[in-house]
N, C-alpha and C. Protein backbone atom coordinates (compact mmCIF):
# COMPACT_ATOMS: atom_id res chain seq x y z
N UNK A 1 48.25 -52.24 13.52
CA UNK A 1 48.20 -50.79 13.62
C UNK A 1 49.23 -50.21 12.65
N UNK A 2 49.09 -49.35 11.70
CA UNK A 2 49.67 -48.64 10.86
C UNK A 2 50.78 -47.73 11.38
N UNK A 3 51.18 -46.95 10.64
CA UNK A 3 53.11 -46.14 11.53
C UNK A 3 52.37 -44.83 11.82
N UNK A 4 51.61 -44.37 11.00
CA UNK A 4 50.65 -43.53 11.49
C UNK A 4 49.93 -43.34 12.35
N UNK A 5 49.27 -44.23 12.60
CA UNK A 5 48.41 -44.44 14.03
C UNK A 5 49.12 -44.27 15.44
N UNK A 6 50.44 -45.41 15.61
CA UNK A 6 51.45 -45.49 16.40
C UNK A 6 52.03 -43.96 16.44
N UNK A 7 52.29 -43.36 15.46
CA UNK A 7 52.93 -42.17 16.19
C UNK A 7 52.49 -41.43 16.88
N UNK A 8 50.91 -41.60 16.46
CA UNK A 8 49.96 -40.29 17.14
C UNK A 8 49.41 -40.67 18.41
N UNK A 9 49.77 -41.77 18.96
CA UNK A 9 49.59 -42.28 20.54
C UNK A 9 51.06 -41.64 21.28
N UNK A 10 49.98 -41.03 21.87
CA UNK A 10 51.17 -40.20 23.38
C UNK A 10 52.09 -40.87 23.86
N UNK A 11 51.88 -42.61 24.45
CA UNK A 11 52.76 -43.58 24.47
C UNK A 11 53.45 -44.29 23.75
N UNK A 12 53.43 -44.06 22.64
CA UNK A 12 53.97 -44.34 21.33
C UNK A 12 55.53 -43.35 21.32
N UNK A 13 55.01 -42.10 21.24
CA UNK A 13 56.01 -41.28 21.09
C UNK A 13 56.95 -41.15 22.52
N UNK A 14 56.69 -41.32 23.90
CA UNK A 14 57.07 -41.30 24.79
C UNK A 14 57.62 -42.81 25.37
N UNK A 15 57.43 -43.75 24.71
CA UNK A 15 57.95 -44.77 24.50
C UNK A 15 59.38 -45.54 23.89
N UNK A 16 59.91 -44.35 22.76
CA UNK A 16 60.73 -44.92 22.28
C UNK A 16 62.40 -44.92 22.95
N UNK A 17 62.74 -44.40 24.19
CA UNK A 17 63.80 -45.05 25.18
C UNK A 17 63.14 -46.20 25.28
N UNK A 18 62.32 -46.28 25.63
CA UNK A 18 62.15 -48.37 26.07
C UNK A 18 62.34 -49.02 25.13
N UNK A 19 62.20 -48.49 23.81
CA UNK A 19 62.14 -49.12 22.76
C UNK A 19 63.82 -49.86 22.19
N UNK A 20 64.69 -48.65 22.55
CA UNK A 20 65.93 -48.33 22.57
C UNK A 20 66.86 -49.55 23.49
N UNK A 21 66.27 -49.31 24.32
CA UNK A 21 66.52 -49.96 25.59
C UNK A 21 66.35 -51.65 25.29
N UNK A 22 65.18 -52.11 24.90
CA UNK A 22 64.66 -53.61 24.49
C UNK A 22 64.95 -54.02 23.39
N UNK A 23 65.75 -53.11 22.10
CA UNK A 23 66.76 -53.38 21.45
C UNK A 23 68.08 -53.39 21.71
N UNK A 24 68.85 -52.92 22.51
CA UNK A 24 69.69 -53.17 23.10
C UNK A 24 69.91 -54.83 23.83
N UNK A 25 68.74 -54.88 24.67
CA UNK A 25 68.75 -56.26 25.53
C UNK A 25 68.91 -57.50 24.18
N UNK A 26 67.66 -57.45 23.80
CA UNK A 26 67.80 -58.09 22.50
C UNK A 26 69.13 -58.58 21.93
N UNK A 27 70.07 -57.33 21.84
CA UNK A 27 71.68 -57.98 21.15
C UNK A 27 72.44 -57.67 22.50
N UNK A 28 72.39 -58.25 22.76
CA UNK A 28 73.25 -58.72 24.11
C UNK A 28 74.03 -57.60 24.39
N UNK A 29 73.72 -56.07 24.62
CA UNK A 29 74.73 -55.36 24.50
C UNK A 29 74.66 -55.20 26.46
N UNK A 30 76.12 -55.15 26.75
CA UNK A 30 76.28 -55.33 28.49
C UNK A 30 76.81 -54.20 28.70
N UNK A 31 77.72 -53.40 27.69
CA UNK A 31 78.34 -52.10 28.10
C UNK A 31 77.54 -51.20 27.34
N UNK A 32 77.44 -49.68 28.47
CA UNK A 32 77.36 -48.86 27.89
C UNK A 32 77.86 -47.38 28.53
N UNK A 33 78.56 -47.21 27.51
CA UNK A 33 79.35 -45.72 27.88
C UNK A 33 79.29 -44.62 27.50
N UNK A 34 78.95 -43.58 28.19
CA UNK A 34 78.24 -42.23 27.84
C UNK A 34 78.35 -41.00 28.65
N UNK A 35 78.17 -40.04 27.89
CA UNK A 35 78.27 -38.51 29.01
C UNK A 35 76.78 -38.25 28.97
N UNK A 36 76.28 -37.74 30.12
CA UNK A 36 75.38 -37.54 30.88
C UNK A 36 74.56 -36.82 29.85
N UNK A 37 73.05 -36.90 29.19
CA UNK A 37 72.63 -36.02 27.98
C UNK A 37 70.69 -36.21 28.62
N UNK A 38 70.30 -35.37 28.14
CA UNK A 38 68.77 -35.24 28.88
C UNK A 38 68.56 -36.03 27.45
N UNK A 39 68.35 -35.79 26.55
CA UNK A 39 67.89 -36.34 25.37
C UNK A 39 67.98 -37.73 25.62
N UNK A 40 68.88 -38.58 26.38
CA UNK A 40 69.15 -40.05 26.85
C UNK A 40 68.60 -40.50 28.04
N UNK A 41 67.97 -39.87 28.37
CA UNK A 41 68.04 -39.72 30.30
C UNK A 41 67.16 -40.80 30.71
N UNK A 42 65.80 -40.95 29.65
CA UNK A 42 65.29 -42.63 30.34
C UNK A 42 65.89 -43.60 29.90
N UNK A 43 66.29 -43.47 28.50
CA UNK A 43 67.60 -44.62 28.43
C UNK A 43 68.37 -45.07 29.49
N UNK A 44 69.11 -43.79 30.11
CA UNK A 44 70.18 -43.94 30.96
C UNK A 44 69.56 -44.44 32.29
N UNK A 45 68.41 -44.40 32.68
CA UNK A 45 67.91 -44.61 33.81
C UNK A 45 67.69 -46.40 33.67
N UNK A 46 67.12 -46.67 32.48
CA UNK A 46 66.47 -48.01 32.25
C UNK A 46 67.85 -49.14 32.51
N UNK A 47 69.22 -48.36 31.62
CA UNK A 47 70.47 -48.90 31.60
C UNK A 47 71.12 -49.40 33.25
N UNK A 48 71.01 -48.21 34.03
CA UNK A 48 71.84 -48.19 35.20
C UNK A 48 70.88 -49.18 36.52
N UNK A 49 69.47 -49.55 35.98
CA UNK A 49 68.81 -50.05 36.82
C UNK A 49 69.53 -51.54 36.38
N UNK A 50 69.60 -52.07 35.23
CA UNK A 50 70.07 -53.16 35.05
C UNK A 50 71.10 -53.92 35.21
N UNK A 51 70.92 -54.79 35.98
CA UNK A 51 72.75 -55.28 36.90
C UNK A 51 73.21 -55.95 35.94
N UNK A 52 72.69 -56.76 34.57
CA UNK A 52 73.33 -56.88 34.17
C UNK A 52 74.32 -55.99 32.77
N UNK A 53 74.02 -54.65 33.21
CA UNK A 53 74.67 -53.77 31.98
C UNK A 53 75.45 -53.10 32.84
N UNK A 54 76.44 -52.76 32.18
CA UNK A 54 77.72 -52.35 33.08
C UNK A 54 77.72 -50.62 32.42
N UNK A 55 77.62 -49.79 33.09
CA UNK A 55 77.46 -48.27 32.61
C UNK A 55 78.17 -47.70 33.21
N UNK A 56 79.16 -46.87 31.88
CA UNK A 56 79.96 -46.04 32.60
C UNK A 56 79.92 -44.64 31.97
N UNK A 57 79.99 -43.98 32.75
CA UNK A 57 79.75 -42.28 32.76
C UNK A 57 81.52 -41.62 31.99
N UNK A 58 81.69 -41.16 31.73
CA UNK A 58 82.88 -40.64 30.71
C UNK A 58 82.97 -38.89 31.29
N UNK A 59 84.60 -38.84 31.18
CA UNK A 59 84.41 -37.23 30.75
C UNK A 59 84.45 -36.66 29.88
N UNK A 60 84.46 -37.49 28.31
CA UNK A 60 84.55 -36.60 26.98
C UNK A 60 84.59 -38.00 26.51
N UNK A 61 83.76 -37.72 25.62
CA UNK A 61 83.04 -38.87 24.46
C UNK A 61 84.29 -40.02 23.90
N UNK A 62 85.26 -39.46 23.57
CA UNK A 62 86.29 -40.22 22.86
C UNK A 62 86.50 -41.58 23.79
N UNK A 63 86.30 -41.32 25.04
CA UNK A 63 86.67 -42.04 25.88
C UNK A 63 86.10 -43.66 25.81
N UNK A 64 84.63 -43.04 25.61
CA UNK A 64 83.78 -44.09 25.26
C UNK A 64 84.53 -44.84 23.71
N UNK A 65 84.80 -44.51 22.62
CA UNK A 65 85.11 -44.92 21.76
C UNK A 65 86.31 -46.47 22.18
N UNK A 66 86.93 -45.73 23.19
CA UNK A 66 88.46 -46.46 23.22
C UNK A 66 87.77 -47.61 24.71
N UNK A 67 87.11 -47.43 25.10
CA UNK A 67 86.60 -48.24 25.97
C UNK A 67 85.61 -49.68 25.22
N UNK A 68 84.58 -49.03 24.38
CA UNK A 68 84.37 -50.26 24.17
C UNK A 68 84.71 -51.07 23.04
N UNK A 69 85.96 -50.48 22.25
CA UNK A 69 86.79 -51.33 21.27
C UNK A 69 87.64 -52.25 22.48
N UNK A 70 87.69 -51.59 23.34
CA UNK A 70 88.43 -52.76 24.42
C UNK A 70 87.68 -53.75 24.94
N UNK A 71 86.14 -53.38 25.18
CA UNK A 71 85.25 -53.81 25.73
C UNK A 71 85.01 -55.24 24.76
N UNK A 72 85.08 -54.99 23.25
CA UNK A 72 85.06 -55.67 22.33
C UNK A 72 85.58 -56.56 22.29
N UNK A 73 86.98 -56.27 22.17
CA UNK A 73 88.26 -57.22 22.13
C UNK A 73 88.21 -58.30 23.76
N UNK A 74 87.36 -57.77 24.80
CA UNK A 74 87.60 -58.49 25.44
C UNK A 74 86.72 -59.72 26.11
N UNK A 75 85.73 -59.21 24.58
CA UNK A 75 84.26 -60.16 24.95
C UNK A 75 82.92 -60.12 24.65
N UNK A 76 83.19 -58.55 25.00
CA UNK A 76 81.73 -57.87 25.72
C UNK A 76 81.06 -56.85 24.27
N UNK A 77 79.54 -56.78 24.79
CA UNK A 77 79.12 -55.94 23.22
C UNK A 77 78.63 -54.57 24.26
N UNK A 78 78.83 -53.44 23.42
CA UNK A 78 78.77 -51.91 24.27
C UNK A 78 77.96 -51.49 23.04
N UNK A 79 77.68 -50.26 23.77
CA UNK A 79 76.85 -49.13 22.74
C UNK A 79 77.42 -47.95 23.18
N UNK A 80 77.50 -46.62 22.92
CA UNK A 80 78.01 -45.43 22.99
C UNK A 80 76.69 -44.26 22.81
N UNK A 81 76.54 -43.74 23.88
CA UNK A 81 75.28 -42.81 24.18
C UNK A 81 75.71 -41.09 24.15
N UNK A 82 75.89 -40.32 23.21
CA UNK A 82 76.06 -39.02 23.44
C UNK A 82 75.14 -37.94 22.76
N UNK A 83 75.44 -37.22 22.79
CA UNK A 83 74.81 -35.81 22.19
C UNK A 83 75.43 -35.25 20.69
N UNK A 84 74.90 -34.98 19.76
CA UNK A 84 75.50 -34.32 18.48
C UNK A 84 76.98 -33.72 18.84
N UNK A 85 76.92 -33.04 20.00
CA UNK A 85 77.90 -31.88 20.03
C UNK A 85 79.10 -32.69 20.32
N UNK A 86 78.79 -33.94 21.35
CA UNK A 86 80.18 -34.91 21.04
C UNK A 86 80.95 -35.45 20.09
N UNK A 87 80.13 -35.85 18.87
CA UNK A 87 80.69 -35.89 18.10
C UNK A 87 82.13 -35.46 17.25
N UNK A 88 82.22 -34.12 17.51
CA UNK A 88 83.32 -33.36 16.96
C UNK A 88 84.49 -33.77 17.97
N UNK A 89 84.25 -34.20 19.57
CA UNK A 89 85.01 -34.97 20.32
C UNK A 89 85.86 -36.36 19.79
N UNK A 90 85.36 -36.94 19.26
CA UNK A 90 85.62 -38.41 18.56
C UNK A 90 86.19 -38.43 17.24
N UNK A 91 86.03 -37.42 16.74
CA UNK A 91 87.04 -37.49 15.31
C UNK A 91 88.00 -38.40 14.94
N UNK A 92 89.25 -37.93 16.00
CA UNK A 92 90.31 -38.73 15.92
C UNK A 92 90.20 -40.04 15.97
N UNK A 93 89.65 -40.28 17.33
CA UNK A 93 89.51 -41.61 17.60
C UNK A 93 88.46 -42.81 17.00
N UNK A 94 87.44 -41.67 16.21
CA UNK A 94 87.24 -42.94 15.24
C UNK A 94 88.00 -43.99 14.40
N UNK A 95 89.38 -43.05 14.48
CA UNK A 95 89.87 -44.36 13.46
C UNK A 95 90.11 -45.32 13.80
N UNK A 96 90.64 -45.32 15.07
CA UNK A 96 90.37 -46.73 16.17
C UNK A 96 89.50 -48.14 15.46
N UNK A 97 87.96 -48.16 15.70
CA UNK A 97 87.34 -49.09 15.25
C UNK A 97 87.20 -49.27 13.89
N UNK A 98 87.65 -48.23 12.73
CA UNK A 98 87.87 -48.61 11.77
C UNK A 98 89.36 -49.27 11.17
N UNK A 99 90.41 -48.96 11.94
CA UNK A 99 91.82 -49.40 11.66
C UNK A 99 91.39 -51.31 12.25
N UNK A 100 91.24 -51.47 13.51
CA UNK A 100 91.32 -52.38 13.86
C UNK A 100 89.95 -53.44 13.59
N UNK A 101 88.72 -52.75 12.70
CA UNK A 101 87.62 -53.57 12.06
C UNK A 101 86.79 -54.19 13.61
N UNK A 102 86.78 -52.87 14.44
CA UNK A 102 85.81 -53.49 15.71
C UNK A 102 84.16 -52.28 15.68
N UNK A 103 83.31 -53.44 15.75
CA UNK A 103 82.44 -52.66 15.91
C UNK A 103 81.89 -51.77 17.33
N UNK A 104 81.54 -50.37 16.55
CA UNK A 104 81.08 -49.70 17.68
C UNK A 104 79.76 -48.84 16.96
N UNK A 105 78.97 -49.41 17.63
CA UNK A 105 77.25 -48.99 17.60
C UNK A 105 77.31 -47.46 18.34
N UNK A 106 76.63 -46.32 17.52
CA UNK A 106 76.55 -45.41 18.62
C UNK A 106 75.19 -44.73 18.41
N UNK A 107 74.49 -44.21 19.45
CA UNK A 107 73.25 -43.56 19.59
C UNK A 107 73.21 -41.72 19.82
N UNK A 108 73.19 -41.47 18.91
CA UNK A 108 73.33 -39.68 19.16
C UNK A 108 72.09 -39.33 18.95
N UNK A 109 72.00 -38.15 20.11
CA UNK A 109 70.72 -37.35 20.12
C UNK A 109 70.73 -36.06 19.96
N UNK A 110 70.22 -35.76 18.61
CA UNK A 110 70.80 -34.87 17.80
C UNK A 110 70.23 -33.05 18.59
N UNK A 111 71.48 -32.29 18.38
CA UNK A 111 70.94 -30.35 18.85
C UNK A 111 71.33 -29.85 17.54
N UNK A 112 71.36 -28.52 17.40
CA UNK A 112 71.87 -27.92 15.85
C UNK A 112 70.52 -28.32 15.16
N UNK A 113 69.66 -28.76 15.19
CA UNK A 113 68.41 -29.49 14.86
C UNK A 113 67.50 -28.78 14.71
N UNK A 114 65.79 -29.41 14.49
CA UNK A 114 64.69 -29.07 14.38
C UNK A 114 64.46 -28.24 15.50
N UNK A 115 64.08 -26.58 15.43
CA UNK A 115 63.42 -26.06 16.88
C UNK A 115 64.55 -25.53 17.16
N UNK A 116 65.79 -25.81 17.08
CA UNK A 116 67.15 -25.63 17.97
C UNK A 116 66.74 -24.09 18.04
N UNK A 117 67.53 -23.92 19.75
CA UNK A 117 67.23 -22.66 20.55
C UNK A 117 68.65 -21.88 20.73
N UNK A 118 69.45 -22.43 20.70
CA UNK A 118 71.26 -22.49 20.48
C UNK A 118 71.81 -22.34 19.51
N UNK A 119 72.12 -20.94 19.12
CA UNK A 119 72.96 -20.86 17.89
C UNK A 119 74.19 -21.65 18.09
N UNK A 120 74.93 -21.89 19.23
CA UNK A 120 76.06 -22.70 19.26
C UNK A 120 75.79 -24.08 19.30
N UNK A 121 74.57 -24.70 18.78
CA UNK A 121 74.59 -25.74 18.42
C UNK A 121 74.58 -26.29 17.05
N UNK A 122 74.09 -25.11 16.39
CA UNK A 122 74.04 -24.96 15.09
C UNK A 122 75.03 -26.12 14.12
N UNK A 123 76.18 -25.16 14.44
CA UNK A 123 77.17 -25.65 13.32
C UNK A 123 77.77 -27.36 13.77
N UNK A 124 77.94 -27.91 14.71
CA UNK A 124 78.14 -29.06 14.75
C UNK A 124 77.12 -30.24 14.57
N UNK A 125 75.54 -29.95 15.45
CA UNK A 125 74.70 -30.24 14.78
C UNK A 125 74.36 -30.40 13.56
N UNK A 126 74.77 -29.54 12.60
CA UNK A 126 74.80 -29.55 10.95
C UNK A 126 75.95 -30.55 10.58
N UNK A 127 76.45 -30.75 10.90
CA UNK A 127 77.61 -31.51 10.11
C UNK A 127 78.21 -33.00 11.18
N UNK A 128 77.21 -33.67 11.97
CA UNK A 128 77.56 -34.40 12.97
C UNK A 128 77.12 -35.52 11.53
N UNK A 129 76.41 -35.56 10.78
CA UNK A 129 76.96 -36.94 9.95
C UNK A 129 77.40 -36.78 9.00
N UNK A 130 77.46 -35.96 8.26
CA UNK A 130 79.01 -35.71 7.62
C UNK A 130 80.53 -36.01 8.14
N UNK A 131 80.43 -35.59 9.21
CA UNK A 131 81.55 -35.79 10.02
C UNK A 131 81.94 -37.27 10.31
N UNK A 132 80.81 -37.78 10.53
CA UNK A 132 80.68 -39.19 10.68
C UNK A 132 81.29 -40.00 9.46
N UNK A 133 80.30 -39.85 8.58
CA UNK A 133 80.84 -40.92 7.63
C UNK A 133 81.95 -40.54 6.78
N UNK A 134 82.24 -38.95 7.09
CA UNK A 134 83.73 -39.01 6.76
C UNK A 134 84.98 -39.94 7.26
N UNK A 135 84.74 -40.18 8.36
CA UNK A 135 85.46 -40.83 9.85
C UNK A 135 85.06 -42.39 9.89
N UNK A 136 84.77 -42.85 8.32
CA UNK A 136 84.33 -44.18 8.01
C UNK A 136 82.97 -44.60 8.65
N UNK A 137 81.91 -43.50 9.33
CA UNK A 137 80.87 -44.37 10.20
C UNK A 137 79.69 -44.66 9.25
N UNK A 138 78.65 -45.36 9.10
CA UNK A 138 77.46 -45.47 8.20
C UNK A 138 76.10 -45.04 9.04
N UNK A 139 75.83 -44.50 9.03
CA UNK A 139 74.58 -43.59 9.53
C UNK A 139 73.40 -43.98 8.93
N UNK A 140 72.76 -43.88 9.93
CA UNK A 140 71.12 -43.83 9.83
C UNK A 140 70.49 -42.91 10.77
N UNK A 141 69.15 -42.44 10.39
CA UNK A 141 68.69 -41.23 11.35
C UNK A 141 66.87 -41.89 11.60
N UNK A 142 66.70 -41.45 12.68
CA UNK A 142 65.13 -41.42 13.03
C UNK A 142 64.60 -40.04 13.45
N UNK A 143 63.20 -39.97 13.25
CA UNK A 143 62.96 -38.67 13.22
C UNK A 143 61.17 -38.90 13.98
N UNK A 144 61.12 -40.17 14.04
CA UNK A 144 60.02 -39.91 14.32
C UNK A 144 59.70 -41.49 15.14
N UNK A 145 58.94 -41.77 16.08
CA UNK A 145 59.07 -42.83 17.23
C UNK A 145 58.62 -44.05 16.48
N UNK A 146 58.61 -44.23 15.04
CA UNK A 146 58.29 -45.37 14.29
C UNK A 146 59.86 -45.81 13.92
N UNK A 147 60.50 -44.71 13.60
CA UNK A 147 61.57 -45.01 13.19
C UNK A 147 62.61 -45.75 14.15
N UNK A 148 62.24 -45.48 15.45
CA UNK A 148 63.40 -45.66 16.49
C UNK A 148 64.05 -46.79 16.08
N UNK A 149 63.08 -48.04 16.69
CA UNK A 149 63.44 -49.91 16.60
C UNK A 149 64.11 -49.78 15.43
N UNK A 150 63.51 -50.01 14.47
CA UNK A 150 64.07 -50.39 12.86
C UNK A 150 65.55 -49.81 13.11
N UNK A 151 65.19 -48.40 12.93
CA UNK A 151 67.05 -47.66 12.93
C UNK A 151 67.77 -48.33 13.86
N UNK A 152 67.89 -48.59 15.07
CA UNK A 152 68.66 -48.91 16.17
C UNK A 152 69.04 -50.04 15.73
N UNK A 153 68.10 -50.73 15.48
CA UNK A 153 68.39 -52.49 15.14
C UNK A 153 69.01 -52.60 14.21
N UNK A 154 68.76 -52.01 13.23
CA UNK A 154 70.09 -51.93 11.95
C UNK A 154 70.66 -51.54 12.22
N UNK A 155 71.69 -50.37 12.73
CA UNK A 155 72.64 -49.89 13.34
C UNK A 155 73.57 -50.62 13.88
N UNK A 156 72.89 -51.34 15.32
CA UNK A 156 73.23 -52.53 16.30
C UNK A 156 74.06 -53.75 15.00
N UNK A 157 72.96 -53.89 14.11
CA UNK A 157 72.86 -55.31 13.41
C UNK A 157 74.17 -54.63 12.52
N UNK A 158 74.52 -53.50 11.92
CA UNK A 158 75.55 -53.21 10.79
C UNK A 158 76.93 -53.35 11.46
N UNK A 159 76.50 -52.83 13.14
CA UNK A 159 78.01 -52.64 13.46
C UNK A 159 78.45 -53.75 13.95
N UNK A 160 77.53 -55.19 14.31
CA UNK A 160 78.69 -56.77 14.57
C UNK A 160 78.24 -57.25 13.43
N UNK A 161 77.76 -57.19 12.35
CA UNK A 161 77.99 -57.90 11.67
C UNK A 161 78.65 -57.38 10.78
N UNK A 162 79.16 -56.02 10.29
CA UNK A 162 80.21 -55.09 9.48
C UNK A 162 81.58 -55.31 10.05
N UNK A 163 81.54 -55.13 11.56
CA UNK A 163 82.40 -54.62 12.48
C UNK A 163 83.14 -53.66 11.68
N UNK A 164 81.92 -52.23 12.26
CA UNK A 164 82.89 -51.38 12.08
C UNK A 164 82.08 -50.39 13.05
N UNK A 165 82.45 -48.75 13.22
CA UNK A 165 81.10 -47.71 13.48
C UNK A 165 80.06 -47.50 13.08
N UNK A 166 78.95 -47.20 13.51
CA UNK A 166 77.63 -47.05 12.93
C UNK A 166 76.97 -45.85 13.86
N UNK A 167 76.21 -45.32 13.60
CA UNK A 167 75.48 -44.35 14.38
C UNK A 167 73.94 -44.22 13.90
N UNK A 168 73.10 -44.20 14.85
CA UNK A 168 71.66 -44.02 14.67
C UNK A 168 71.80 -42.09 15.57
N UNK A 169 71.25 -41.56 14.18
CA UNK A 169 70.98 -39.90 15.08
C UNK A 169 69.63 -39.89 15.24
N UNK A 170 69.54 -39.62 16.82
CA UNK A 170 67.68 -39.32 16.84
C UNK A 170 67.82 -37.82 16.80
N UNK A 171 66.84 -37.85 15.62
CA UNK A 171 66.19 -35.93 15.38
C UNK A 171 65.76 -35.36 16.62
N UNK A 172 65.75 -34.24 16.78
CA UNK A 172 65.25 -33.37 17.64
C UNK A 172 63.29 -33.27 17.44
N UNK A 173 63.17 -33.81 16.30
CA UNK A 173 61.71 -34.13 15.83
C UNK A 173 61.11 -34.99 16.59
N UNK A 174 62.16 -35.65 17.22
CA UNK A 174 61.65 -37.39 17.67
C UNK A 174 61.88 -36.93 19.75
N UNK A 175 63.07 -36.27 19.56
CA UNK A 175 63.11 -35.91 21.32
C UNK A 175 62.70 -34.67 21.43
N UNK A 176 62.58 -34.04 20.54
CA UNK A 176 62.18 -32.59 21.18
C UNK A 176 62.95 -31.30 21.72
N UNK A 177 62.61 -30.51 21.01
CA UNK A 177 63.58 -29.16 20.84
C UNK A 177 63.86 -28.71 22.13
N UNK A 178 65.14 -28.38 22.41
CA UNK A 178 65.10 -27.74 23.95
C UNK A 178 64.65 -26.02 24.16
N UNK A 179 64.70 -25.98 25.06
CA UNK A 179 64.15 -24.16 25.40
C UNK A 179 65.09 -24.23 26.46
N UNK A 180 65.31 -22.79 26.42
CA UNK A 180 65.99 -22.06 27.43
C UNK A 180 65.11 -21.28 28.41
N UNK A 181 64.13 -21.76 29.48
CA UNK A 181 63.02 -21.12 30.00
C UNK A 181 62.04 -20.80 29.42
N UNK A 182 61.83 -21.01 28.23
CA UNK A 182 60.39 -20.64 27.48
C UNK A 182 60.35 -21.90 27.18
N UNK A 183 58.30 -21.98 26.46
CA UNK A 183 58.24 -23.09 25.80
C UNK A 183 57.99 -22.86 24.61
């Protein structure tokens, strides 16, 4: 089946948390640490059902950063689950996994985006990978439910075998624009 075909199946496009999810299993990742984001939410569901992944809920993104460079150092492989707007949270503490050469994989689900309904998402949304690979991270983006696997898996695959940050941004193309009571 062609990338074309696949996108235009309803389960195709509503598929790609599992997809997310069975790349994850795949590289042995056991931690994952994240603030609560609808854009993640079957992720997060698929994650917390699994006894063997250890999920922890955060109160501000950075947190996650410094958790699973520890998580790292102490064994274990993590991923980092937030929203665009966290980003500007983590600044600092990116330098963390780049000073000490530990990888940290992260999954952002991008606002400021396609459709965006939030002018206050605007401006961080615009500049969440800029920001990034200013802050040493190497980025890749998906935009559409073909892209998911591939991006994630390289991502996953750049940040233990780089050891360093990496981020896969899913477009708002790929999850879908939010509304504020309208559709």
């Amino acid at each position: 089946m062609d990338r074309d075909a696949l996108e235009m199946r309803p389960d195709a496009a509503a598929s790609w948390p599992d997809q997310i999810y069975d790349t994850l299993k795949a590289h042995g990742i056991t931690e994952v640490a994240l603030v609560p984001d609808a854009g993640h939410s079957r992720l997060i569901r698929r994650c917390l059902a699994d006894s063997a992944m250890r999920v922890v809920t955060l109160t501000t993104e950075e947190e996650g950063v410094a958790m699973l460079v520890g998580s790292w150092l102490g064994g274990a492989k993590g991923v980092l689950l937030m929203q665009s707007s966290g980003v500007g949270n983590c600044v600092n503490m990116l330098s963390v996994p780049v000073l000490h050469r530990a990888p940290l994989p992260m999954l952002v689900t991008m606002r400021g985006d396609f459709g965006e309904f939030n002018p206050a998402q605007i401006p961080m949304g615009s500049a969440t990978q800029a920001v990034l690979e200013a802050m040493g991270t190497m980025v890749r983006r998906a935009d559409t439910p073909g892209d998911v696997a591939p991006v994630v898996d390289a991502v996953i695959r750049l940040a233990f075998n780089t050891f360093r940050p990496t981020a896969a941004l899913l477009g708002q193309r790929l999850i879908g624009a939010k509304t504020f009571g309208k559709d």
